[in-house]
Protein backbone atom coordinates (compact mmCIF):
# COMPACT_ATOMS: atom_id res chain seq x y z
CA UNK A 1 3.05 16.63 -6.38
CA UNK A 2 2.35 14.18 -9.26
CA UNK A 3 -0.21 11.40 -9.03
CA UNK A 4 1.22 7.83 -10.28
CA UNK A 5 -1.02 4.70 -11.56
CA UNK A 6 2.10 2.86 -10.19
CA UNK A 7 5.50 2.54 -9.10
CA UNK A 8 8.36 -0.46 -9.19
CA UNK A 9 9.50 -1.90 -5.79
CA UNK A 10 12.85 -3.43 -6.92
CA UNK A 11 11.17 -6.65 -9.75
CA UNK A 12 7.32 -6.12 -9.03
CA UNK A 13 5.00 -2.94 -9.48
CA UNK A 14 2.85 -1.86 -7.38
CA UNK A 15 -0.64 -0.35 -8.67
CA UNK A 16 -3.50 1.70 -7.31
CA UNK A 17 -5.68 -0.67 -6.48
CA UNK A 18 -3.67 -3.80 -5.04
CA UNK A 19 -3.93 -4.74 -1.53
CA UNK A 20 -0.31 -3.88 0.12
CA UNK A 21 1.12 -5.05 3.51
CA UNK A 22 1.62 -2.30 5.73
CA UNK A 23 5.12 -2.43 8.19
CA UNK A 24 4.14 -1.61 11.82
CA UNK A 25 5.76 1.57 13.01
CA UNK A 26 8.95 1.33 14.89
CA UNK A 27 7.97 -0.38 18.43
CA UNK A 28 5.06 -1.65 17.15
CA UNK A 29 4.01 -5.42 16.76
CA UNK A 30 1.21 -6.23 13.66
CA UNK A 31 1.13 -4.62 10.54
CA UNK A 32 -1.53 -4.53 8.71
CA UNK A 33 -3.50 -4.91 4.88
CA UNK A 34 -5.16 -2.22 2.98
CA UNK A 35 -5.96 -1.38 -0.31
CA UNK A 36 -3.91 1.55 -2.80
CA UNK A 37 -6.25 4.93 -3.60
CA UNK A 38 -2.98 6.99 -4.76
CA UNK A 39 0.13 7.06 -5.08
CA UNK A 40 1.81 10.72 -5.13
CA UNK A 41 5.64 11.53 -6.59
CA UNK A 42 7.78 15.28 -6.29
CA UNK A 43 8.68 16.71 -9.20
CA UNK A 44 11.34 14.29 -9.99
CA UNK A 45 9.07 11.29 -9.86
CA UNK A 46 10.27 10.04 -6.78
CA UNK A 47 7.72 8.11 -4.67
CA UNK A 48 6.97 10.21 -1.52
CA UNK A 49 3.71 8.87 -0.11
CA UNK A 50 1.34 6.47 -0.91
CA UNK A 51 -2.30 6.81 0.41
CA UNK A 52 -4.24 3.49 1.61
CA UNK A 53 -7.40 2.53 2.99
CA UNK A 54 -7.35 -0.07 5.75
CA UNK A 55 -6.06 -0.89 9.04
CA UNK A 56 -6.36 -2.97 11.93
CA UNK A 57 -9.71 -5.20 12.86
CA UNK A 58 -12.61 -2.02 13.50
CA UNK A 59 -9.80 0.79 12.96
CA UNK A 60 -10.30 1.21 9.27
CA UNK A 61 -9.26 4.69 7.93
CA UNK A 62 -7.88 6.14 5.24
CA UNK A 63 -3.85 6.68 5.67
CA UNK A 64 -0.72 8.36 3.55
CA UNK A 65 1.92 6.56 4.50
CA UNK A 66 6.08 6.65 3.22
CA UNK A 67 6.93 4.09 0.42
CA UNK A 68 9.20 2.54 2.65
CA UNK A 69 6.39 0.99 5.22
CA UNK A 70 4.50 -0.76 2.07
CA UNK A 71 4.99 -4.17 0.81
CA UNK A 72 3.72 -6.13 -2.36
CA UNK A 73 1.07 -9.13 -1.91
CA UNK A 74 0.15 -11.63 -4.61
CA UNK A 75 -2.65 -10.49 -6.00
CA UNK A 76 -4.10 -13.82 -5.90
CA UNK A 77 -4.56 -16.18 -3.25
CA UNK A 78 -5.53 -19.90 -5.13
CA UNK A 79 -6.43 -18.63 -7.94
CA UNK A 80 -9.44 -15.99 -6.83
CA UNK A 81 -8.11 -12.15 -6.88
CA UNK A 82 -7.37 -11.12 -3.15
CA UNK A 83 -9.76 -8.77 -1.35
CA UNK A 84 -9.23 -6.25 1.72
CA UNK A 85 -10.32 -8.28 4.65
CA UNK A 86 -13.22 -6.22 6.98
């Protein structure tokens, strides 16, 4: 496996780094934020996982989760650059 500084989702990129939305698992109710540390393609360049550091209130950990689970945030929120919430 390949390391990536980012990928596209469809019109927007997304970038070690940004915070992301993460889906809940199937069955599951809240999602959650956390921020990019890597994002890892096959030998193709195919997105296969993408590792993140966050999680719900006091369950902060570091996760690799499937590209399909992650979703893009502004990377602003009224004009001040977003930040993982603790």
């Amino acid at each position: 496996m390949k390391q990536l500084p980012e990928y596209r989702t469809g019109r927007n990129f997304i970038r070690i780094g940004d915070i992301v939305r993460v889906r809940p698992r199937p069955g599951r109710r809240d999602g959650f934020e956390a921020k990019v540390r890597a994002i890892l393609a096959d030998e193709r360049g195919e997105v296969t996982e993408i590792e993140v550091f966050g999680g719900p209130a006091g369950r902060h950990a570091i996760r690799t989760l499937r590209p399909e689970r992650i979703e893009r945030l502004a990377q602003t929120c009224h004009g001040e650059a977003r930040t993982a919430r603790r």
